[in-house]
N, C-alpha and C. Protein backbone atom coordinates (compact mmCIF):
# COMPACT_ATOMS: atom_id res chain seq x y z
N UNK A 1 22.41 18.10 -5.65
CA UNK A 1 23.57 17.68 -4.89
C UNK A 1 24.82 18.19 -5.61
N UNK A 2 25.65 18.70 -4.80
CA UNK A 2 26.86 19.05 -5.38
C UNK A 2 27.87 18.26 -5.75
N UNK A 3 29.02 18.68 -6.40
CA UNK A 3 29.67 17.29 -6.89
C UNK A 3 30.54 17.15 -5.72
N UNK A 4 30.69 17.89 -5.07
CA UNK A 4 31.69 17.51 -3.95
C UNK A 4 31.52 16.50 -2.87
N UNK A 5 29.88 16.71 -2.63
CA UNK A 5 29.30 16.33 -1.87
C UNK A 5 28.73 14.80 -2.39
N UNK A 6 28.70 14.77 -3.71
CA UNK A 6 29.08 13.34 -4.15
C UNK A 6 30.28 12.62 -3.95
N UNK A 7 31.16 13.49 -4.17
CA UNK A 7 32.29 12.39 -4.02
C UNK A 7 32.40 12.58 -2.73
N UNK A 8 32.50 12.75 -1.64
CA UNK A 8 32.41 12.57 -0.19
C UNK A 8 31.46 11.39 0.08
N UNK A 9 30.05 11.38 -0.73
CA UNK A 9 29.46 10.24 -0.40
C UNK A 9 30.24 8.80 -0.87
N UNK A 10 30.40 9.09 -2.40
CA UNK A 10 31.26 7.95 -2.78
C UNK A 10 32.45 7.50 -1.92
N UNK A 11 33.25 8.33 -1.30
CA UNK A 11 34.29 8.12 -0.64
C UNK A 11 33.89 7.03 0.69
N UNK A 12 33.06 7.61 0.91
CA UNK A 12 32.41 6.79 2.45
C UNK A 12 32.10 5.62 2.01
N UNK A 13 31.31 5.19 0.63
CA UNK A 13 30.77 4.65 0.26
C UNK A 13 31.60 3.05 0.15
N UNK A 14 33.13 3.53 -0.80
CA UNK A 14 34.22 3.02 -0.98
C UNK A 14 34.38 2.33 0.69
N UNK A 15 34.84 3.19 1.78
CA UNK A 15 35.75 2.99 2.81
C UNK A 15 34.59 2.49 3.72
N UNK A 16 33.62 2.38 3.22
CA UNK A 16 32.42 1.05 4.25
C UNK A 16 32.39 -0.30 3.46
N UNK A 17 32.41 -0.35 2.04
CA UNK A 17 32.84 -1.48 1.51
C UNK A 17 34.13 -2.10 1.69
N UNK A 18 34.92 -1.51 1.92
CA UNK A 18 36.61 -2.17 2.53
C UNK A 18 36.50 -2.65 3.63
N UNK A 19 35.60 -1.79 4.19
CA UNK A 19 35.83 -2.14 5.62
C UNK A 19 35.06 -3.12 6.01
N UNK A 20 33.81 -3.58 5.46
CA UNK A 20 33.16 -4.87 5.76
C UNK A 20 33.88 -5.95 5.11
N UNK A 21 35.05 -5.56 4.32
CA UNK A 21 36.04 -6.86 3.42
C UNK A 21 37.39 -7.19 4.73
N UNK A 22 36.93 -6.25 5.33
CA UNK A 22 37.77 -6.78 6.75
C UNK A 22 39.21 -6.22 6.41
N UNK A 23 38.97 -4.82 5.71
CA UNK A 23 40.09 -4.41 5.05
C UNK A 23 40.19 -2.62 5.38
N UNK A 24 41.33 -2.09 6.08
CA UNK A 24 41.10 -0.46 6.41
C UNK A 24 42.23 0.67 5.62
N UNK A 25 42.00 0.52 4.77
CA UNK A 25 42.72 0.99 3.61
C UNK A 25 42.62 2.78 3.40
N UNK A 26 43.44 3.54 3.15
CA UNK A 26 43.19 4.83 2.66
C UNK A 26 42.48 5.32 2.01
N UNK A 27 41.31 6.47 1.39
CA UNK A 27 40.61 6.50 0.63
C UNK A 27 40.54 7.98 0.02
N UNK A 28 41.27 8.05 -0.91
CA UNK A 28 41.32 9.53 -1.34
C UNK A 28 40.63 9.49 -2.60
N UNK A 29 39.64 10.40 -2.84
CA UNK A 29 38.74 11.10 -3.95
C UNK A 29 38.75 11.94 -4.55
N UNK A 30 39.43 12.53 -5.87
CA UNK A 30 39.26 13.35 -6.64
C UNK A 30 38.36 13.77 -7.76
N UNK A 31 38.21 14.86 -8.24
CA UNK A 31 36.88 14.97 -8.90
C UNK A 31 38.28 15.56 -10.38
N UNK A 32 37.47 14.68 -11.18
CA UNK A 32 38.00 15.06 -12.78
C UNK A 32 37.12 15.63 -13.74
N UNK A 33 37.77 15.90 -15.38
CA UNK A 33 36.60 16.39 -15.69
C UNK A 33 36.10 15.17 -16.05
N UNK A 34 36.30 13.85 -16.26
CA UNK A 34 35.33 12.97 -16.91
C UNK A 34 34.59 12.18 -15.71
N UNK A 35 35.07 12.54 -14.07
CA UNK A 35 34.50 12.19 -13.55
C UNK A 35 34.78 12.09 -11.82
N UNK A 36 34.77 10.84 -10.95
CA UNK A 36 35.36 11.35 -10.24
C UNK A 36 36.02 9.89 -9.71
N UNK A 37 37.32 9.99 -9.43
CA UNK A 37 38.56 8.97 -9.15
C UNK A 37 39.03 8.94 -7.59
N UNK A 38 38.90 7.50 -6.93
CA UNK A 38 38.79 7.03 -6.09
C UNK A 38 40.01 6.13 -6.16
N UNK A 39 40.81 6.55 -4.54
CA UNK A 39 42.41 5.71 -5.00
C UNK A 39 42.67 5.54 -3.30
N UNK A 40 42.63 4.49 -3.60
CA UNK A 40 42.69 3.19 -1.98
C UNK A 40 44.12 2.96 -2.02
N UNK A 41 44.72 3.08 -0.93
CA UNK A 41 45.90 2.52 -0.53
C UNK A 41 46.41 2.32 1.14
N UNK A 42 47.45 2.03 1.46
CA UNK A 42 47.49 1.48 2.58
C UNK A 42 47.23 0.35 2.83
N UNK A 43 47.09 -0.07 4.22
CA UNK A 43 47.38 -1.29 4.79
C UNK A 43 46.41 -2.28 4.06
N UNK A 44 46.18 -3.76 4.36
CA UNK A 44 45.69 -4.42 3.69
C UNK A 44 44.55 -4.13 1.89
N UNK A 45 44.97 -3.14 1.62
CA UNK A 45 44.54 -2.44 0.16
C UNK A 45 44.58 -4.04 -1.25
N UNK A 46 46.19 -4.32 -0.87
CA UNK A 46 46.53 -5.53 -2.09
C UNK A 46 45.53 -5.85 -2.08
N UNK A 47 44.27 -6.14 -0.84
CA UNK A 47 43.03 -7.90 -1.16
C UNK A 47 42.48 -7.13 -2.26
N UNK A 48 42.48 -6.48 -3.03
CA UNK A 48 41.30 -5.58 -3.98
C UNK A 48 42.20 -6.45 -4.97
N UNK A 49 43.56 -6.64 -5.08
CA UNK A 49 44.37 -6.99 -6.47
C UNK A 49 44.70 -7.89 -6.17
N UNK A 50 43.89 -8.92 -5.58
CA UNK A 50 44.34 -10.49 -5.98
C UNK A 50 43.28 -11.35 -6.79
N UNK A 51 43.93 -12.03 -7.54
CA UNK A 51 43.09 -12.74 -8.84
C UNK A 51 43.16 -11.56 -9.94
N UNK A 52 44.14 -10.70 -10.27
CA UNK A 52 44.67 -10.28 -10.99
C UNK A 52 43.45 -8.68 -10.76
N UNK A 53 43.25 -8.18 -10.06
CA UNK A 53 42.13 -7.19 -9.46
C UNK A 53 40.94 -7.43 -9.67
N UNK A 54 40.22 -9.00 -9.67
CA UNK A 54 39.03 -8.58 -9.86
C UNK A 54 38.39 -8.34 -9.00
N UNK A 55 38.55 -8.09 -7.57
CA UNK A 55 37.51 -7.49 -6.89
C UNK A 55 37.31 -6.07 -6.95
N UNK A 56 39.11 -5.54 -7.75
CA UNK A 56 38.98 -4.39 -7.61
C UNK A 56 37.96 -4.14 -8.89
N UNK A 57 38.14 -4.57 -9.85
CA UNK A 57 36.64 -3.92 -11.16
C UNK A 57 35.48 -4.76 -9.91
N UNK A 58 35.15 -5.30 -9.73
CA UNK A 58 33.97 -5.47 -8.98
C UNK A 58 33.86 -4.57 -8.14
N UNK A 59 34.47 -3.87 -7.11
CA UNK A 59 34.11 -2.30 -6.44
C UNK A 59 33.76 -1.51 -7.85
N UNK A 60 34.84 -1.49 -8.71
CA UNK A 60 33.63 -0.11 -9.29
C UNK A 60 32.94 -0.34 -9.90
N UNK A 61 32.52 -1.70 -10.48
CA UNK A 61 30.80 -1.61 -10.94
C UNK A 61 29.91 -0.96 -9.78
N UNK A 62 30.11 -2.15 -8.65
CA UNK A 62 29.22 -1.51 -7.27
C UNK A 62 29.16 -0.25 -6.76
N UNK A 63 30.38 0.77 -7.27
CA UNK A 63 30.27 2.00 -6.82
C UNK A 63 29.26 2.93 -8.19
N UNK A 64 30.18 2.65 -9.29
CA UNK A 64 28.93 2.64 -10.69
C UNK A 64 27.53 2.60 -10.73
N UNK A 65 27.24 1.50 -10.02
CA UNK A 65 26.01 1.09 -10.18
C UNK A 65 24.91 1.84 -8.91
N UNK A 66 25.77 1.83 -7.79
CA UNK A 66 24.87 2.37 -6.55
C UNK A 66 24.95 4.12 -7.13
N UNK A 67 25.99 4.49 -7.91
CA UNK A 67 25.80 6.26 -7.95
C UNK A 67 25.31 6.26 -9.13
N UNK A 68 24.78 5.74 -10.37
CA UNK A 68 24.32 5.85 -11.75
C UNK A 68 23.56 7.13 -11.76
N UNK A 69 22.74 6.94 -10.99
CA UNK A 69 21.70 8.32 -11.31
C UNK A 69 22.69 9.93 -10.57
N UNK A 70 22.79 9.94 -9.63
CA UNK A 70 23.54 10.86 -9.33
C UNK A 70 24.83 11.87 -10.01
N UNK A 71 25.29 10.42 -10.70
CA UNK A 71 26.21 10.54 -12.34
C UNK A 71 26.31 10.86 -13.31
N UNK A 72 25.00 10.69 -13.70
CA UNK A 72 24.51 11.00 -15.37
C UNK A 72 25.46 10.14 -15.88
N UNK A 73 24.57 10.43 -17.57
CA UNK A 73 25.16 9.44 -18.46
C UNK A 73 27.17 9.84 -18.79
N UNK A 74 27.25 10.73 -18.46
CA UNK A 74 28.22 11.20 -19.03
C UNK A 74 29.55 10.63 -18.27
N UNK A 75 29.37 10.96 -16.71
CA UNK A 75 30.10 10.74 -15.44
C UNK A 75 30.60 9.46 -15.11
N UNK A 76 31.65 8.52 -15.02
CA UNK A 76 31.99 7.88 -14.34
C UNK A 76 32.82 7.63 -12.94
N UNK A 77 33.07 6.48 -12.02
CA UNK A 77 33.95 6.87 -11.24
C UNK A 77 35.02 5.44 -11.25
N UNK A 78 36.22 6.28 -11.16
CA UNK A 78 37.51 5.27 -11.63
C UNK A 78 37.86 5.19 -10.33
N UNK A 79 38.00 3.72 -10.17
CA UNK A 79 38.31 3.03 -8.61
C UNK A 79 40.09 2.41 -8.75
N UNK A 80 41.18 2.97 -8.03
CA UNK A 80 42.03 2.61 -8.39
C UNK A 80 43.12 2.14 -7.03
N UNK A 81 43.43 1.57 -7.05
CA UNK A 81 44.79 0.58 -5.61
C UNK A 81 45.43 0.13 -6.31
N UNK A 82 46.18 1.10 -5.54
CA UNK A 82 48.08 1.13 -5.17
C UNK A 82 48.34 1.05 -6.86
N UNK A 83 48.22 2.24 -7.57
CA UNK A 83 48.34 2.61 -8.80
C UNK A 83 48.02 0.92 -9.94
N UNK A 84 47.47 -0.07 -9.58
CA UNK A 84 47.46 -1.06 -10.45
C UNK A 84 46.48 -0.53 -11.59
N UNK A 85 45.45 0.16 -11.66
CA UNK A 85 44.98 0.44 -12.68
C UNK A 85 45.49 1.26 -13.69
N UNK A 86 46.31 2.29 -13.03
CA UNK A 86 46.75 3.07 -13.60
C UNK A 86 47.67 2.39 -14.11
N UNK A 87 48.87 1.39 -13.55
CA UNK A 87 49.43 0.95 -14.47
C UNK A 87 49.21 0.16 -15.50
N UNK A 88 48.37 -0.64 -15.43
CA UNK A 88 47.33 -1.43 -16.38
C UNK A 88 46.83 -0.37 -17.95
N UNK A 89 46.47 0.65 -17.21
CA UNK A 89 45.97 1.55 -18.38
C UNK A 89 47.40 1.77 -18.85
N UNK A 90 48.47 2.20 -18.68
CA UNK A 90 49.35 2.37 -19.11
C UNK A 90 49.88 1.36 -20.65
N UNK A 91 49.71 0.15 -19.94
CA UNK A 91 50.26 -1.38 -20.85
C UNK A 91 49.20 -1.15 -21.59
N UNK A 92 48.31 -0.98 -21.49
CA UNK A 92 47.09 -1.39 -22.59
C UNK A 92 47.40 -0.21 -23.81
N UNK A 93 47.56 1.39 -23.35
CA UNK A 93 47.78 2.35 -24.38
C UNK A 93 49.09 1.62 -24.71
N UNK A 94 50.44 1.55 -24.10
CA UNK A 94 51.37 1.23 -25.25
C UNK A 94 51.07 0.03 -26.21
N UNK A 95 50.38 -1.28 -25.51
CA UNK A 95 50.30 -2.52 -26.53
C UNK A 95 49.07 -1.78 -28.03
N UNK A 96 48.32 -0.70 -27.39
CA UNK A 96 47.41 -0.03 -28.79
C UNK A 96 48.63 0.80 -29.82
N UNK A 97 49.45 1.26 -28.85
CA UNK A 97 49.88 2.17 -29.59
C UNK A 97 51.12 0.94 -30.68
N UNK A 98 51.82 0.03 -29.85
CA UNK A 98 52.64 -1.16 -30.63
C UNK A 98 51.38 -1.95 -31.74
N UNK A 99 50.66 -2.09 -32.04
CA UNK A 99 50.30 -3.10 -32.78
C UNK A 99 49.39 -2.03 -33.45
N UNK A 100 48.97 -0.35 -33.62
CA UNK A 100 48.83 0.38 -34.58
C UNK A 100 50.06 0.68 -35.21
N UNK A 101 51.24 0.52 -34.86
CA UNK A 101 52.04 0.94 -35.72
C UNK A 101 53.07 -0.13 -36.35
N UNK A 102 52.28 -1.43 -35.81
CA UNK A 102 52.60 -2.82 -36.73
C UNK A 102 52.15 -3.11 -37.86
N UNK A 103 50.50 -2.72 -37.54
CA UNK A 103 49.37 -2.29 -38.70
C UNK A 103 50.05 -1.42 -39.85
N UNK A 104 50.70 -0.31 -39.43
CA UNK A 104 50.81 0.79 -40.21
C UNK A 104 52.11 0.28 -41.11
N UNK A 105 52.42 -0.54 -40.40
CA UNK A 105 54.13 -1.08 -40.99
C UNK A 105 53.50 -2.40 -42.01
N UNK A 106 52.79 -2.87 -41.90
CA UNK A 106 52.78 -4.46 -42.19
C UNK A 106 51.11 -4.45 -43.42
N UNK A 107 50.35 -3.56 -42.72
CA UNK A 107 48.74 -3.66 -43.73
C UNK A 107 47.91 -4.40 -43.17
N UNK A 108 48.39 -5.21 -42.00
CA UNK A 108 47.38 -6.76 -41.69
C UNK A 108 46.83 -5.89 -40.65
N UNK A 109 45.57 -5.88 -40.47
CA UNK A 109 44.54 -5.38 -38.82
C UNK A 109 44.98 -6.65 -37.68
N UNK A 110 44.75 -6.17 -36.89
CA UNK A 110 45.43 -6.53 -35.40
C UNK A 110 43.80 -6.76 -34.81
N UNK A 111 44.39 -8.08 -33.84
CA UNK A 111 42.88 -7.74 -32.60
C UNK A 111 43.96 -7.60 -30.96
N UNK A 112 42.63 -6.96 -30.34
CA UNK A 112 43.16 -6.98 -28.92
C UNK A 112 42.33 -7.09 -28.20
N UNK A 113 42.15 -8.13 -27.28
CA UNK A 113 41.19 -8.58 -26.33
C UNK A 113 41.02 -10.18 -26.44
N UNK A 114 39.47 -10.58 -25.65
CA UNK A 114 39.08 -9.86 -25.29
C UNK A 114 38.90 -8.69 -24.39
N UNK A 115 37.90 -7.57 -24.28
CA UNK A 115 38.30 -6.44 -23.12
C UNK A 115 36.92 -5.81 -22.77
N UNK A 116 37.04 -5.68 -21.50
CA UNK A 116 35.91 -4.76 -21.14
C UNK A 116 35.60 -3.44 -21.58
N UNK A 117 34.38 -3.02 -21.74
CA UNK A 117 34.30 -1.47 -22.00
C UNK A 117 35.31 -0.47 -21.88
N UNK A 118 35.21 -0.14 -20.56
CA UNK A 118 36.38 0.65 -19.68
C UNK A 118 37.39 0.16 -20.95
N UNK A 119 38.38 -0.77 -20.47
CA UNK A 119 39.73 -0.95 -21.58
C UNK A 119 39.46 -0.83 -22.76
N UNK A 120 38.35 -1.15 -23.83
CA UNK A 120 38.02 -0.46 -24.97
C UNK A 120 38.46 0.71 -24.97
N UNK A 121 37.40 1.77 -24.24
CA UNK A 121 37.54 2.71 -24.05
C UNK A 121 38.88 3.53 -24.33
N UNK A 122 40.16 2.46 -23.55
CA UNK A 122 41.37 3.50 -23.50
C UNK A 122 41.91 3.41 -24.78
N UNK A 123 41.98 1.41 -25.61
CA UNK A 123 42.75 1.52 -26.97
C UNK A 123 41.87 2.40 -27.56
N UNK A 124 40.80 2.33 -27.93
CA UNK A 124 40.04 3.57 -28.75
C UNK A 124 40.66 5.19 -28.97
N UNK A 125 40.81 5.82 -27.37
CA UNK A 125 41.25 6.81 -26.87
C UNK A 125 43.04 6.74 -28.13
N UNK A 126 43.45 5.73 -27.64
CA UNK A 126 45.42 5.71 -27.94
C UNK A 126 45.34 5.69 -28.87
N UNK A 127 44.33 4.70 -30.08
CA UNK A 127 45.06 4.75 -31.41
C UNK A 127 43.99 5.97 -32.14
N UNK A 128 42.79 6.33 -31.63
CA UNK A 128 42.62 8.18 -32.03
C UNK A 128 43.70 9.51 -31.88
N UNK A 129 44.49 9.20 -31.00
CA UNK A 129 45.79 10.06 -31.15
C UNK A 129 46.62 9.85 -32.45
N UNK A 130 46.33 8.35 -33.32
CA UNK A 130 47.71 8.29 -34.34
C UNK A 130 47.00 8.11 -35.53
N UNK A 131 47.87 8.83 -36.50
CA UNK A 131 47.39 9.13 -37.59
C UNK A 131 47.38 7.98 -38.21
N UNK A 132 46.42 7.30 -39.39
CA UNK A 132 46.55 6.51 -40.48
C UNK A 132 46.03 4.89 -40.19
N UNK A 133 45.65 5.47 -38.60
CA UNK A 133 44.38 3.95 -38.22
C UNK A 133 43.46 4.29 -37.59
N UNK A 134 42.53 2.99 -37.48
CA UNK A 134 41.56 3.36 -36.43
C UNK A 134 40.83 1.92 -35.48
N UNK A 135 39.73 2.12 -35.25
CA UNK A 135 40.17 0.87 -34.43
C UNK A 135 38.08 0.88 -34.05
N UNK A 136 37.89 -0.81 -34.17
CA UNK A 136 36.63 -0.58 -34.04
C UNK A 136 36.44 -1.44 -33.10
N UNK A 137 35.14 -1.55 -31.91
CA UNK A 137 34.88 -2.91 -31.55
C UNK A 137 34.16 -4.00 -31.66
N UNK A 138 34.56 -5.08 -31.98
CA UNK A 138 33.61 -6.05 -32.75
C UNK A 138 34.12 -6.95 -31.63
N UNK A 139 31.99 -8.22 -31.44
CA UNK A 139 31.90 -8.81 -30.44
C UNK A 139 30.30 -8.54 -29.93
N UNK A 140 30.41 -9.58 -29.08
CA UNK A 140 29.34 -9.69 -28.42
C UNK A 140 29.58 -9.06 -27.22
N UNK A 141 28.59 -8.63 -26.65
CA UNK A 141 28.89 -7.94 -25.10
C UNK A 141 30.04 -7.69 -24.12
N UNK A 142 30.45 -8.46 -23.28
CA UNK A 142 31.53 -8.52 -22.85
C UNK A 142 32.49 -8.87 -23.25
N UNK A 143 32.40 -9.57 -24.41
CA UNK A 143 33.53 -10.38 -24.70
C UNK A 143 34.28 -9.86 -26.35
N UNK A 144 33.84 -8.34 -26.13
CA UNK A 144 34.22 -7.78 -27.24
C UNK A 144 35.46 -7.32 -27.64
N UNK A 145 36.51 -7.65 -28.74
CA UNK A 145 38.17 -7.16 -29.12
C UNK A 145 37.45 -5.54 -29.66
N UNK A 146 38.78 -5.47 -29.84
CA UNK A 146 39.12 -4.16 -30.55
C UNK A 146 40.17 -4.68 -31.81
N UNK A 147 39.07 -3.94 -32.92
CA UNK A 147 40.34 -4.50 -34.52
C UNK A 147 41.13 -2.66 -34.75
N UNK A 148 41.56 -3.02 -34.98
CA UNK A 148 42.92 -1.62 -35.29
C UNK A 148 43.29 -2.38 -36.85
N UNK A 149 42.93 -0.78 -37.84
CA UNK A 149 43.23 -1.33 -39.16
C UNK A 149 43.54 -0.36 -39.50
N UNK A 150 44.12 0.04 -40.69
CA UNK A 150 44.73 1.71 -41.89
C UNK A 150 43.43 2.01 -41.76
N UNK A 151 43.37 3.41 -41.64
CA UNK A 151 42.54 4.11 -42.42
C UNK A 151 41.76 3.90 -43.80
């Protein structure tokens, strides 16, 4: 299967789950290199971001989970309305990038969370850009922080 032809499925996939939420929202699909990004907007879209988005991480486990194999290990797909994730990822890299360079000022390690994978994922990503920390995750499963300490 081609990847295009994946994300066309995913897309449908997305805009039949909205639509049994009694919800007819926009559904545009792009293919990245880490994977492929799914961005809902339009009319009734908000119901995905109420209770602070959790239905919206609940679509993309369900989209996650129904394409896993099709995906490989490598591939994910980022489910995003009316830019809230994106802005979310945003706050999360600056609060990594503010409290590595509190660390760097002060000596004391920092926690942040708890956080899901995914948000791991990004402080990990932010404070690997800066020199003279690093940042590990400690925890049990879901309910795992991220410590940011000197090098």
């Amino acid at each position: 299967m081609t990847t295009s032809t994946l994300a066309q499925q995913i897309g449908d996939f997305v805009t039949s789950v909205t639509t049994a939420m009694g919800v007819t929202p926009e559904v545009a699909v792009t293919e990245t290199p880490d994977g492929i990004r799914v961005d809902v907007n339009g009319e009734g879209a908000e119901a995905l971001l109420f209770s602070r988005g959790e239905a919206l991480r609940a679509l993309q486990t369900i989209v996650n989970t129904a394409f896993r194999r099709q995906l490989g290990d490598e591939r994910k797909v980022l489910v995003d309305c009316q830019g809230f994730r994106r802005d979310k990822d945003a706050e999360l890299r600056q609060m990594a990038r503010f409290l590595a360079e509190k660390v760097k000022s002060s000596g004391v390690s920092q926690e942040l969370g708890p956080l899901n994978s995914y948000e791991r994922r990004i402080v990990h990503m932010a404070v690997a850009e800066l020199e003279g920390v690093a940042s590990e995750s400690v925890g049990d499963a879901a309910v795992k922080m991220v410590t940011i300490s000197l090098k």
